[in-house]
Protein backbone atom coordinates (compact mmCIF):
# COMPACT_ATOMS: atom_id res chain seq x y z
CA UNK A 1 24.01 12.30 -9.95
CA UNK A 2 21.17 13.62 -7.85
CA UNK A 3 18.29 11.82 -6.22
CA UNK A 4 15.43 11.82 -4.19
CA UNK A 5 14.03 9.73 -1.17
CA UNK A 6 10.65 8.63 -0.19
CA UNK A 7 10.26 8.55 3.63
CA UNK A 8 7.06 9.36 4.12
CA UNK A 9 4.37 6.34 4.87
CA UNK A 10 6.27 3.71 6.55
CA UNK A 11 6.10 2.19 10.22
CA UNK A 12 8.10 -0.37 11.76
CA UNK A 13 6.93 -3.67 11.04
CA UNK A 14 5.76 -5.91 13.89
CA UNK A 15 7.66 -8.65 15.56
CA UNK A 16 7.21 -11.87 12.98
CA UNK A 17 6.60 -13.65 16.41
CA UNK A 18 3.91 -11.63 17.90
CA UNK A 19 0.49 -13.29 17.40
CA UNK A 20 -2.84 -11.56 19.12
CA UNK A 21 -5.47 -13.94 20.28
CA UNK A 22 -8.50 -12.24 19.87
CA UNK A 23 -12.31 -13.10 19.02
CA UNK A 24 -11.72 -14.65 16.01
CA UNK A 25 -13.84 -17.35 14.66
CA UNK A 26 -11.38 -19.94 14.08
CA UNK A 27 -11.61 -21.82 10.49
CA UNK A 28 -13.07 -25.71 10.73
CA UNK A 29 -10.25 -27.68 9.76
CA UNK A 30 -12.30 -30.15 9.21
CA UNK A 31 -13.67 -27.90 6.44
CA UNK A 32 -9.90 -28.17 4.89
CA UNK A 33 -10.39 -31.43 2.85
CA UNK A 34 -12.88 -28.51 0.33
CA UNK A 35 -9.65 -27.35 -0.63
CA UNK A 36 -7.90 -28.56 -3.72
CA UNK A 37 -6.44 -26.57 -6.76
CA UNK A 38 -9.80 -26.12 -8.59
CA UNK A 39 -11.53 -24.82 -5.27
CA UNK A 40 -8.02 -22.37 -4.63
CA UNK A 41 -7.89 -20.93 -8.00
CA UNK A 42 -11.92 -20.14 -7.44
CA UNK A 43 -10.74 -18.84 -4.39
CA UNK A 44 -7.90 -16.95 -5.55
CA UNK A 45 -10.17 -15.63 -8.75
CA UNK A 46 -12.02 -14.19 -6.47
CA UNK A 47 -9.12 -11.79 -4.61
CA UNK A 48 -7.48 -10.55 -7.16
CA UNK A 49 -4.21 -13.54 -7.33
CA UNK A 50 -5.70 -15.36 -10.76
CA UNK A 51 -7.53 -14.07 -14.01
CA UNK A 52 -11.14 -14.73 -13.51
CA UNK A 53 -11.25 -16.63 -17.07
CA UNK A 54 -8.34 -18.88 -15.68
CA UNK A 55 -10.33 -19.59 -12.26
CA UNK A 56 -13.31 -20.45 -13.94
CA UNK A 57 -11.64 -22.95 -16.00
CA UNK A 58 -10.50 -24.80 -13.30
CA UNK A 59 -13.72 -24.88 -11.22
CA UNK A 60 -15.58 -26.30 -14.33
CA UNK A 61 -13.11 -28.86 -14.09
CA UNK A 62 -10.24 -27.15 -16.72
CA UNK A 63 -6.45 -28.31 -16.21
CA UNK A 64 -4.78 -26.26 -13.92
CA UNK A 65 -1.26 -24.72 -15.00
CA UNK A 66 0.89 -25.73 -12.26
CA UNK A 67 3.11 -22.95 -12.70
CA UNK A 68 0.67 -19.93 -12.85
CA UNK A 69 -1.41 -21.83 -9.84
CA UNK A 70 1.75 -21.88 -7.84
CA UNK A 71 3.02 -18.39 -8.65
CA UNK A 72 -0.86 -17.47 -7.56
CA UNK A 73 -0.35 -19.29 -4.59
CA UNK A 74 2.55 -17.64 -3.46
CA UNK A 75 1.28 -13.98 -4.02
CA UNK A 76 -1.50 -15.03 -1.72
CA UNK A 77 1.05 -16.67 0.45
CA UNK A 78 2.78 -13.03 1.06
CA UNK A 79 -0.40 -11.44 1.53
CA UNK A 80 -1.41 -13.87 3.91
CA UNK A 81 2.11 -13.37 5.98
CA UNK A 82 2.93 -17.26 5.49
CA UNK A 83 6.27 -18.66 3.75
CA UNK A 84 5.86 -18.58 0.12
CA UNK A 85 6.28 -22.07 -1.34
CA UNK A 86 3.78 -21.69 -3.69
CA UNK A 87 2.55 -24.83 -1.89
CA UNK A 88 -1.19 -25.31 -1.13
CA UNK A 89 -0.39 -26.75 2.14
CA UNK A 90 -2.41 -26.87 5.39
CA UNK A 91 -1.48 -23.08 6.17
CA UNK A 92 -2.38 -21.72 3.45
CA UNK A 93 -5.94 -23.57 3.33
CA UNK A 94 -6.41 -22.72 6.76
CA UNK A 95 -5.85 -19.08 5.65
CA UNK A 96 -8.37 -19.66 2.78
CA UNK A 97 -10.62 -20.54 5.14
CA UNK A 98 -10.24 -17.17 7.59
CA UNK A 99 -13.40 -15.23 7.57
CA UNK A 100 -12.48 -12.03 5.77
CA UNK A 101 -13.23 -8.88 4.00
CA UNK A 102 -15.00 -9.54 0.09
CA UNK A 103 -12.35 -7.17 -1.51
CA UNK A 104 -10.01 -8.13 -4.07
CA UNK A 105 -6.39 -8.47 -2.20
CA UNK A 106 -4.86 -7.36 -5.92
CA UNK A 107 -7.06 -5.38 -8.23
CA UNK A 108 -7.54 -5.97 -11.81
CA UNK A 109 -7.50 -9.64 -12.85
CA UNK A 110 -10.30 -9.05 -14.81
CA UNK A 111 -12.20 -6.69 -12.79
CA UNK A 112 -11.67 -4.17 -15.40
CA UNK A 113 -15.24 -4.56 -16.73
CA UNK A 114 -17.08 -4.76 -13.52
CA UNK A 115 -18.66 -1.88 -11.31
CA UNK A 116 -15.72 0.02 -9.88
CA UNK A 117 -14.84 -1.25 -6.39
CA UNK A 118 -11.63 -0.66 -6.25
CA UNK A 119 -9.00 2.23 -6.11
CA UNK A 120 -6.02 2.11 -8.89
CA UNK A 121 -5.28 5.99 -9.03
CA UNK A 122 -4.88 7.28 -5.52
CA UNK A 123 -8.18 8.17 -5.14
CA UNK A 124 -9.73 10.23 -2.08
CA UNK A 125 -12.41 12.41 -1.21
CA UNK A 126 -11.79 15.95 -2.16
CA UNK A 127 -13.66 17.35 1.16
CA UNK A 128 -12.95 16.44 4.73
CA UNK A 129 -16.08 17.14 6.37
CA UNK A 130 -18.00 14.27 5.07
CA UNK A 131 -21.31 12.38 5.76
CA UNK A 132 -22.84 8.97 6.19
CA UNK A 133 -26.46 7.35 5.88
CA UNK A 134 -27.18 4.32 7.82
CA UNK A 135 -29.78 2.36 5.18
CA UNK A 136 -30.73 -0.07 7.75
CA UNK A 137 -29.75 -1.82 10.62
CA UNK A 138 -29.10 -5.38 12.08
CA UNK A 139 -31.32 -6.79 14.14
CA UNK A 140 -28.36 -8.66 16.13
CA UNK A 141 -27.82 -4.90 17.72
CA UNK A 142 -29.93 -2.19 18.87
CA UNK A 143 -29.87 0.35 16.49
CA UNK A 144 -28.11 2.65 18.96
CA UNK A 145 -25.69 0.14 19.35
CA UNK A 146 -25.22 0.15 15.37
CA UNK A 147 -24.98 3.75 15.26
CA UNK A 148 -22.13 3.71 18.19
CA UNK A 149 -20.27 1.17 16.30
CA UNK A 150 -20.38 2.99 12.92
CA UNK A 151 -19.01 6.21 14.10
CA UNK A 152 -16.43 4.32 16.50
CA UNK A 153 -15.39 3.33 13.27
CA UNK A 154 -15.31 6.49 11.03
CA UNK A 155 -13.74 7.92 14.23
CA UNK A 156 -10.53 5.37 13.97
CA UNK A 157 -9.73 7.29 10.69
CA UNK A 158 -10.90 10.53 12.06
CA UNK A 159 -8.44 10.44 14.78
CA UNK A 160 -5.29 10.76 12.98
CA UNK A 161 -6.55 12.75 10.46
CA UNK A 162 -8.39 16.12 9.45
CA UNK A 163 -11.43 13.67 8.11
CA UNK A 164 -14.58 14.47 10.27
CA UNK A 165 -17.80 12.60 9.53
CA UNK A 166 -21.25 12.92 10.80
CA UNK A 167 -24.52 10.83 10.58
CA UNK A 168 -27.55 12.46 8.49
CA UNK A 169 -30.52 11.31 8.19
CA UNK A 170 -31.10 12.93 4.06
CA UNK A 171 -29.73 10.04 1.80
CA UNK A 172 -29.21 12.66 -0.66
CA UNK A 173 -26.21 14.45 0.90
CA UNK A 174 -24.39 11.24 2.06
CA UNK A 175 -20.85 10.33 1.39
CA UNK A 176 -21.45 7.09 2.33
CA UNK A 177 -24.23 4.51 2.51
CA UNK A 178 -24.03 1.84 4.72
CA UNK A 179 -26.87 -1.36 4.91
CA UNK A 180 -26.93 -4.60 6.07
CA UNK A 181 -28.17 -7.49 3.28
CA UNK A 182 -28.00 -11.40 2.53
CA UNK A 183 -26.70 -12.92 -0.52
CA UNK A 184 -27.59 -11.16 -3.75
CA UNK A 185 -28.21 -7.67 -2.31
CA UNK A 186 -28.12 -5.04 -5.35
CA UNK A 187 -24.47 -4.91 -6.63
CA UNK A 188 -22.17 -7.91 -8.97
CA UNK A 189 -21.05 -9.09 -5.67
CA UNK A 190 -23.10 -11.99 -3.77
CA UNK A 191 -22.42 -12.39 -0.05
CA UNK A 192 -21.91 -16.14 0.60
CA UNK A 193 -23.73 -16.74 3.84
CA UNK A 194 -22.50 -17.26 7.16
CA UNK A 195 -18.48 -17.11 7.56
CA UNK A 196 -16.15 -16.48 4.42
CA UNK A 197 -16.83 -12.99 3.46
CA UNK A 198 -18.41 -10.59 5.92
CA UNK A 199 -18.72 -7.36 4.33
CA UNK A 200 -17.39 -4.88 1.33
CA UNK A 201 -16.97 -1.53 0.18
CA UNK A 202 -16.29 0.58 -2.07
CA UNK A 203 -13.80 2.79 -3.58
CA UNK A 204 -13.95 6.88 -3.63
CA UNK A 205 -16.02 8.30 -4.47
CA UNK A 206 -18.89 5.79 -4.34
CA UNK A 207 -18.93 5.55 -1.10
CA UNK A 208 -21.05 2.27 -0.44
CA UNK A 209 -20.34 -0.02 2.38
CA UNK A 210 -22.21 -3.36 2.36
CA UNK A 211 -22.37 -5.95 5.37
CA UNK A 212 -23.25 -9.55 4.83
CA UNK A 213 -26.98 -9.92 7.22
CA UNK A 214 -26.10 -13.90 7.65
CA UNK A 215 -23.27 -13.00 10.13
CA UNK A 216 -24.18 -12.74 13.75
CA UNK A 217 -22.65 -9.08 14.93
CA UNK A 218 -21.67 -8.00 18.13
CA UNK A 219 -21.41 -4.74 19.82
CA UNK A 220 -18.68 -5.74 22.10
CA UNK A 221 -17.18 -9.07 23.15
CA UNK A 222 -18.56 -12.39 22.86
CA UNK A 223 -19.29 -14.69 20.10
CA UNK A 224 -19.99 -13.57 16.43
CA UNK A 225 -18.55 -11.13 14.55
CA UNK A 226 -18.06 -7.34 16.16
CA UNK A 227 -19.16 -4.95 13.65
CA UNK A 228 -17.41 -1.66 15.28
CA UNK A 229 -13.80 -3.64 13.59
CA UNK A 230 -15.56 -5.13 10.41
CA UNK A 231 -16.76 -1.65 9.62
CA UNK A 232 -13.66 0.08 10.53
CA UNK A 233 -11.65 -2.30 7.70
CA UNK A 234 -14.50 -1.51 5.39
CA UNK A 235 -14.49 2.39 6.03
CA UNK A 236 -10.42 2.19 5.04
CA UNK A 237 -11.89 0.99 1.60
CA UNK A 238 -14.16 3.40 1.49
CA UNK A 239 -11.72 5.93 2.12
CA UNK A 240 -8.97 5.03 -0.47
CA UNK A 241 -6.94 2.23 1.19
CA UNK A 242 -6.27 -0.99 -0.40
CA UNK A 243 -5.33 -4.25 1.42
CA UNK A 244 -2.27 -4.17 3.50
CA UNK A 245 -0.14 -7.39 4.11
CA UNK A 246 1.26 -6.34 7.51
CA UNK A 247 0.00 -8.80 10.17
CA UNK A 248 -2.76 -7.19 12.56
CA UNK A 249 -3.25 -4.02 10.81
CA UNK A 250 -6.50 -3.27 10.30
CA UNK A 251 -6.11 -3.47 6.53
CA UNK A 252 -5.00 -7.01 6.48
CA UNK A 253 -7.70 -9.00 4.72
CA UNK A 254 -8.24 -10.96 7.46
CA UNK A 255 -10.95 -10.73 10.19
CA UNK A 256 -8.94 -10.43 13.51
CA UNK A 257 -11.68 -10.27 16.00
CA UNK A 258 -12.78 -7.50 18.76
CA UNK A 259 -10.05 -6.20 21.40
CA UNK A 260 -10.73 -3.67 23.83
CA UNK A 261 -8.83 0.01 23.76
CA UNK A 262 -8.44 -1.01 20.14
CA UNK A 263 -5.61 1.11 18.56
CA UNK A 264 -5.04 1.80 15.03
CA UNK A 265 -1.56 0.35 13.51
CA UNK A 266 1.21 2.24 12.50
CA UNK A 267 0.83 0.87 8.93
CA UNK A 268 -2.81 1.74 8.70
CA UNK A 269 -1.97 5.12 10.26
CA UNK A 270 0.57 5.76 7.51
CA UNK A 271 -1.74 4.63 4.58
CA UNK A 272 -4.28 7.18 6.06
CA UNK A 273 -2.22 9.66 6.07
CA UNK A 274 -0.73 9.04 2.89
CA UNK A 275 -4.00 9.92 1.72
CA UNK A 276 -5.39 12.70 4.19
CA UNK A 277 -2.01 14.38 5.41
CA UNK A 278 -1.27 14.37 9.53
CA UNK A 279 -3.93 15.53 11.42
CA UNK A 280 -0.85 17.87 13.55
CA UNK A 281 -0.09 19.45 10.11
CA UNK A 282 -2.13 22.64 9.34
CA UNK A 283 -1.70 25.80 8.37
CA UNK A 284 -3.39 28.85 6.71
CA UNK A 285 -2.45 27.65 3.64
CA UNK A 286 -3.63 24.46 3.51
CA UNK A 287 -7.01 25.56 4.67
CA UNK A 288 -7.04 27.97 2.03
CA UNK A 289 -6.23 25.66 -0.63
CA UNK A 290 -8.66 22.99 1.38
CA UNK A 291 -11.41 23.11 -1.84
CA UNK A 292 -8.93 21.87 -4.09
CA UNK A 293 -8.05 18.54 -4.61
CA UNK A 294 -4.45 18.01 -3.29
CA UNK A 295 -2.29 16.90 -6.17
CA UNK A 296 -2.22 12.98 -6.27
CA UNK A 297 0.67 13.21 -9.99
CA UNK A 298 3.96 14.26 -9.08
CA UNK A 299 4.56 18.10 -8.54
CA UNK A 300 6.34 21.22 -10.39
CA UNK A 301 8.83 22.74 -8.91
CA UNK A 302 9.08 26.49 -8.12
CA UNK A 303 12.32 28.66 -8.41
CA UNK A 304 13.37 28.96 -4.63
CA UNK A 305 16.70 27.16 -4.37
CA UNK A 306 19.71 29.38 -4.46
CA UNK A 307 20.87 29.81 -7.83
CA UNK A 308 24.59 29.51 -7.09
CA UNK A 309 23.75 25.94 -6.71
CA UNK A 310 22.74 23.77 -9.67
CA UNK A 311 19.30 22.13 -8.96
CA UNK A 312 19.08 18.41 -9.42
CA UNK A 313 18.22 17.56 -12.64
CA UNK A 314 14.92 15.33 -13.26
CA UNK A 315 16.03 12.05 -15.46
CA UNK A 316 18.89 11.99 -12.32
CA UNK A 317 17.09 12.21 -8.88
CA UNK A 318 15.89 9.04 -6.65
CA UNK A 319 12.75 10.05 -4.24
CA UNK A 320 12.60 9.61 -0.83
CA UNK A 321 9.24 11.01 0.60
CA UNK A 322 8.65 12.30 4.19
CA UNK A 323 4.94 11.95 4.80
CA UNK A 324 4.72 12.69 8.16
CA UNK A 325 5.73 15.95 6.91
CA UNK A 326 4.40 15.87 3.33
CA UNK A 327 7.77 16.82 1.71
CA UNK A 328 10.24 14.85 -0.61
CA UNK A 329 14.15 14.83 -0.81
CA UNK A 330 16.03 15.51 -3.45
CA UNK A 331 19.98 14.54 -3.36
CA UNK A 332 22.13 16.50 -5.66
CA UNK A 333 26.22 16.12 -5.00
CA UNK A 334 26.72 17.65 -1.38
CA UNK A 335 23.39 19.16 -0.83
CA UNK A 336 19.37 18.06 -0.54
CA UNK A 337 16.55 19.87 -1.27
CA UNK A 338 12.90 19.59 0.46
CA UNK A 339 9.93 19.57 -1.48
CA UNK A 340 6.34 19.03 -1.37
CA UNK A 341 3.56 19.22 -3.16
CA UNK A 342 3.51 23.02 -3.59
CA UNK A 343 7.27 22.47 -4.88
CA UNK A 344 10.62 23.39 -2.88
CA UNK A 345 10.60 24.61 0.09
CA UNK A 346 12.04 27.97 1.29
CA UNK A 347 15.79 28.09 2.74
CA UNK A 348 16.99 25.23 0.86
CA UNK A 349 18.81 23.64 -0.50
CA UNK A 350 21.38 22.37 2.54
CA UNK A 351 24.29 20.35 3.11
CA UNK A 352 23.52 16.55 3.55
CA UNK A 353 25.72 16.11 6.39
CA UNK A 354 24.28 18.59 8.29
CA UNK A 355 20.80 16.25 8.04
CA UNK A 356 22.57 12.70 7.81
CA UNK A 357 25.54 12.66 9.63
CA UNK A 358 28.11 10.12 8.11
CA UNK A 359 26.84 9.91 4.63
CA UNK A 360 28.66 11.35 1.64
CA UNK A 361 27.72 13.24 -1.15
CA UNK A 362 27.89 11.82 -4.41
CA UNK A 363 24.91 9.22 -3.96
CA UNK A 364 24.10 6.95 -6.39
CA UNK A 365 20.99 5.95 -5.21
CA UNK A 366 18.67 5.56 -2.18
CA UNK A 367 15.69 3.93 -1.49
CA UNK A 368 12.87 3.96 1.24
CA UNK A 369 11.02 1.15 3.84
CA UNK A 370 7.91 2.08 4.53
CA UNK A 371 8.01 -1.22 6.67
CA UNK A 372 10.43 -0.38 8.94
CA UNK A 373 11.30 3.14 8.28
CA UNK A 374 14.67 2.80 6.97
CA UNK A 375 16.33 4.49 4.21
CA UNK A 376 19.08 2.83 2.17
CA UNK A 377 21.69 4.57 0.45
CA UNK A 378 23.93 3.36 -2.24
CA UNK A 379 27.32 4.58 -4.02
CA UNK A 380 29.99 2.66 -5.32
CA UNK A 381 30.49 -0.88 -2.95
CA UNK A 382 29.26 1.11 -0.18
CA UNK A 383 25.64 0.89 1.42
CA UNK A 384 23.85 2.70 4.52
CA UNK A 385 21.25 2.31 6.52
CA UNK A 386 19.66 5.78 7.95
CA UNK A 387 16.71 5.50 11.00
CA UNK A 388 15.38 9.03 10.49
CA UNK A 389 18.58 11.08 10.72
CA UNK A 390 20.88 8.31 12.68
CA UNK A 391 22.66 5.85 10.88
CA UNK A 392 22.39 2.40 12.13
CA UNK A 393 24.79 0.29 13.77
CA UNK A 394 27.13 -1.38 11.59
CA UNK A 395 26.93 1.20 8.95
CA UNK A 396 28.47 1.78 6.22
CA UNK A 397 28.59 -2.13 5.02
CA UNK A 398 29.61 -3.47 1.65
CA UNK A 399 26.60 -4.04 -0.50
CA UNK A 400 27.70 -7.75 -1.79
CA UNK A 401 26.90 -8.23 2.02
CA UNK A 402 23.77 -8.43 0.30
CA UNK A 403 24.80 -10.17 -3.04
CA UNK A 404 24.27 -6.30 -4.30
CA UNK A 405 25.83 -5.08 -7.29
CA UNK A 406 28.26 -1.89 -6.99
CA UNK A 407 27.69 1.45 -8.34
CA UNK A 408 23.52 0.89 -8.98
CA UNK A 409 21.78 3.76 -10.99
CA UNK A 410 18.31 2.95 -8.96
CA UNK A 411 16.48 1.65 -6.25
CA UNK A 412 13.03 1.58 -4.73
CA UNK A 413 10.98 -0.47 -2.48
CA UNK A 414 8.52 -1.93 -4.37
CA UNK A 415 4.80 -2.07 -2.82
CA UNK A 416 4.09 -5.70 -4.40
CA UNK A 417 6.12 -7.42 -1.80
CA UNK A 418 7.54 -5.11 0.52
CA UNK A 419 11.47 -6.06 -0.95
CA UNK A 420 14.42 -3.54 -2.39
CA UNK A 421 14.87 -3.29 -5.62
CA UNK A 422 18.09 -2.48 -6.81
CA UNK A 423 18.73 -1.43 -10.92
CA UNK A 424 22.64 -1.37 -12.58
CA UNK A 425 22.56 -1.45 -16.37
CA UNK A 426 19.97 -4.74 -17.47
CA UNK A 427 19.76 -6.18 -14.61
CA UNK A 428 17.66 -5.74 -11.13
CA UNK A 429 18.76 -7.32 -7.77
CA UNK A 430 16.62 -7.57 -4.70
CA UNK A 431 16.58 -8.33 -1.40
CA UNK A 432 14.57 -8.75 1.77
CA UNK A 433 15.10 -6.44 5.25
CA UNK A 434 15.22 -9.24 7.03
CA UNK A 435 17.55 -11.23 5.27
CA UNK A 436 21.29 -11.71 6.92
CA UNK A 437 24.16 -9.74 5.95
CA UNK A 438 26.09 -12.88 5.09
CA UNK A 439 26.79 -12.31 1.19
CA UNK A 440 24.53 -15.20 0.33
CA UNK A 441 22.55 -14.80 -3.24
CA UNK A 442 19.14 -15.25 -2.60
CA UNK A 443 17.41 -14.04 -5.23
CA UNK A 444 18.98 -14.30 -8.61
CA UNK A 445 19.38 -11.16 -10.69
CA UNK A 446 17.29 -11.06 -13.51
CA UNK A 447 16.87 -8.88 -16.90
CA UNK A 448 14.89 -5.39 -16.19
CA UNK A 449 12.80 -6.83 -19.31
CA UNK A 450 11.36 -9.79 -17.81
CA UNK A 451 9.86 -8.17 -14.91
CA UNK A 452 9.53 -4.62 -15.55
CA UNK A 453 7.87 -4.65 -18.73
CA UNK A 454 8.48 -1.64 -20.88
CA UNK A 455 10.81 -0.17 -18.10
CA UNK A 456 14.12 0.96 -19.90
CA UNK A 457 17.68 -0.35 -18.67
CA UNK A 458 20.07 1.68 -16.56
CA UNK A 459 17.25 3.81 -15.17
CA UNK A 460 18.69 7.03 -13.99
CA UNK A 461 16.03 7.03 -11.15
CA UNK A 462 12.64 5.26 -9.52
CA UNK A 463 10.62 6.24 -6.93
CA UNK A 464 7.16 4.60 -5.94
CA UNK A 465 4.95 7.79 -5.44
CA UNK A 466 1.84 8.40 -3.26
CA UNK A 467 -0.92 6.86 -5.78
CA UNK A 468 0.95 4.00 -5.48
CA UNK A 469 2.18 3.68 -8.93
CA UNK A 470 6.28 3.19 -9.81
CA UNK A 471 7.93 5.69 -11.42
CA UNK A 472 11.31 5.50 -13.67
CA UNK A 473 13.19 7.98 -15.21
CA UNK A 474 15.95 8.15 -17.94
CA UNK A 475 17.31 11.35 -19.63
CA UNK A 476 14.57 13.63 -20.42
CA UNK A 477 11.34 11.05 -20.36
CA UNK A 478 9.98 9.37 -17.26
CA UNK A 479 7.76 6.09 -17.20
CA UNK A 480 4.75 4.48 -14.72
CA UNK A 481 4.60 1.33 -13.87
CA UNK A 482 0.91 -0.09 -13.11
CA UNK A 483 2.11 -3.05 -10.58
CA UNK A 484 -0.74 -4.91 -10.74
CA UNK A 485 -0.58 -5.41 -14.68
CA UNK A 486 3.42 -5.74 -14.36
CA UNK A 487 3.81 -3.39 -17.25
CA UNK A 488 3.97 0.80 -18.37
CA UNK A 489 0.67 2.18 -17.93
CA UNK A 490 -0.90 3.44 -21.69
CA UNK A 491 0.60 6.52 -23.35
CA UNK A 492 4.02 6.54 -21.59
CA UNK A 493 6.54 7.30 -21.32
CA UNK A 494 6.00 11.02 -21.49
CA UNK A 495 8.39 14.17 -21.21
CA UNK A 496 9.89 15.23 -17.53
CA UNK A 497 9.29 18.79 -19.42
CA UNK A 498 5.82 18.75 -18.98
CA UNK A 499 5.43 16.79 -15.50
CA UNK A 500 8.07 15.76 -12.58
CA UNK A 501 8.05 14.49 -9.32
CA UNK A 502 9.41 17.02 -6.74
CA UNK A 503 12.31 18.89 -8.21
């Protein structure tokens, strides 16, 4: 059994009890009595949590299916970082009512035949030296006040990153186009007036940013809404990155007001990088190969491990991707292999003691937190727990500390919720970080079938890659799982001959 870990994109996740008091308009809750299931499932139509056809239904006054509306209700919920009852209590409706950014927290309930304004395959800009055109300009600011804010903004991606962006003044070679505009202002998506949604953008590589001219902008403090923040969440759009449901990242849906010395978050850091690679990792290579579009589909593999060692095979290996240093393991009996997206790197593979020290060889499977940097590692009734190369305290545990089945075939941390999903035969178990090791059942197993449409049983492997998408393998074929649709993308599965991740 060989496998592969993904520990690439993830960053601890913030204390549950930290809350930041910033600038932030704060909702009328006298404006909570709006709220009732027809006026949520417009609401959650809107972002992605309902079909559109369903939402509309229930705003023209349709009978709302209690159990879809509260499965809605607590995606939303988990977005939204509140408990997910599935509840429309006054939490969530104050959340509702948060002024926030216009795009779709989930892509694709119904979206499909609507201008493209959102990102389902990874996508990025191919360059890195890129350019904007400001259209026009509020007239809460001076324009060189806008202007500062804008490139404060392209600068908090530019920072941790090889992106570079500059201001031209010729429409015609702009990456981006940014303008300010009221209501109906030229694309399917209406601004709603003052409050609600303050601004949207677009997916690469379309590159338009819109901001909503009812809203009152600010170049600093003080009431209203600062733009230098609502532009930086709307530049993350622009640049590939979805919504992120980590609370005060800059990704989170929510507006979260100016703060001074504003620092990106670790998550948004990591989804930027996912994308872009580390701005501290360049070489001649990479700036020779910088015209080409850097593979977003799992790599081939290139003949450079020793061949007195048998090389994982494909249908067996588990991923576990480093992003920081854009490289994947593969675990094979006692030894690893490094790869990335050029295929495996020179001088392996090694000894996986010599990198984790405690853990066996033999592993069954492994998976990887990209919320709190962990990586789990399974084999028979054993389970550990790895920060970077250290294993944590505690560790080795038994995995029915967890209600955890012995000897699993798979596991991966799936990007819909943020929990570990473990796969033995037809069945899937999960469970949440921050759940206590006291052997309490949770979550209920459930058949592979019912959730993971189209995904075989027994998978020999999973791994979520760096578009985003899930990928299983069994044997000689390998499958991708579109999240959002909760089934196997069109025309798979397909041969591990012709296309593999990593090994």
């Amino acid at each position: 059994m060989s496998l592969l870990i993904a520990t690439a994109y993830a960053f601890p996740a913030p204390d549950p009890e930290e809350v930041l008091v910033r600038n932030v308009r704060s909702p009328d809750l006298g404006n909570l009595a709006k709220w009732n299931p027809a006026t949520a499932s417009e609401y959650l139509g809107k972002f992605g949590y309902m079909s559109h056809k369903r939402a509309a239904s229930a705003k023209l006054g349709g009978l709302v299916d209690k159990k879809s509306f509260a499965k809605s209700i607590r995606e939303f919920q988990r977005m939204a970082g509140l408990p997910a009852s599935g509840e429309l209590n006054r939490e969530t409706m104050r959340m509702m009512s948060m002024d926030r950014c216009g795009v779709e927290d989930r892509i694709g309930s119904g979206a499909r035949s609507r201008s493209k304004r959102y990102n389902v395959e990874g996508d990025r800009w191919s360059n890195t030296k890129l350019k904007y055109y400001i259209e026009n300009r509020t007239p809460d600011m001076t324009a060189a006040q806008v202007d500062d804010s804008i490139q404060r903004a392209f600068d908090v991606w530019a920072n941790y990153t090889t992106l570079r962006f500059r201001q031209t003044r010729n429409p015609s070679e702009a990456n981006f186009k940014i303008s300010f505009g009221a209501g109906s202002h030229g694309d399917p998506y209406a601004f709603d007036g003052k409050g609600g949604t303050l601004a949207h953008a677009f997916f690469p590589s379309d590159g338009r940013a819109h901001f909503d001219e009812a809203e009152h902008y600010t170049y600093k403090g003080g009431p209203g809404v600062n733009l230098f923040i609502v532009a930086a969440h709307e530049f993350g759009h622009a640049l590939g990155l979805g919504h992120s449901s980590v609370p005060n990242s800059l990704m989170a849906p929510f507006y979260q007001g100016y703060t001074a010395n504003f620092q990106l978050h670790d998550d948004d850091i990591a989804g930027i990088q996912q994308l872009y690679g580390n701005l501290l990792i360049t070489s001649k290579k990479v700036d020779v190969d910088a015209k080409k579009k850097r593979p977003t589909k799992p790599p081939t593999a290139r003949p450079t491990a020793p061949t007195t060692t048998a090389r994982p095979r494909p249908a067996d290996a588990m991923n576990v991707c480093d992003q920081q240093k854009q490289s994947v393991f593969a675990l094979k009996g006692k030894y690893f292999w490094k790869i990335n997206d050029y295929g495996v790197v020179d001088g392996y593979p090694k000894k996986i003691y010599q990198y984790w020290k405690g853990l066996p060889g033999n592993i069954q499977a492994a998976a990887y937190s990209r919320i709190t940097r962990r990586t789990y590692f399974f084999k028979g009734r054993r389970m550990w727990r790895f920060n970077g190369r250290v294993l944590d305290p505690g560790f080795p545990r038994d995995s029915s500390d967890l209600a955890l089945p012995a000897n699993p075939s798979a596991a991966l941390q799936w990007g819909g919720d943020g929990n570990i999903y473990v796969f033995r035969k037809s069945y899937f178990y999960r469970f949440s970080e921050w759940q206590p090791f006291d052997g309490r059942k949770r979550y209920q197993h459930k058949k592979i079938a019912k959730f993971w449409t189209g995904i075989p049983n027994a998978p020999d492997a999973a791994i979520q890659w760096k578009n985003g998408k899930s990928y299983f393998f069994k044997r000689n074929d390998y499958w991708r799982f579109n999240g959002i649709d909760r089934d196997v993308d069109p025309n798979y599965p397909k041969s591990i001959k012709k296309l593999w991740i990593g090994c």
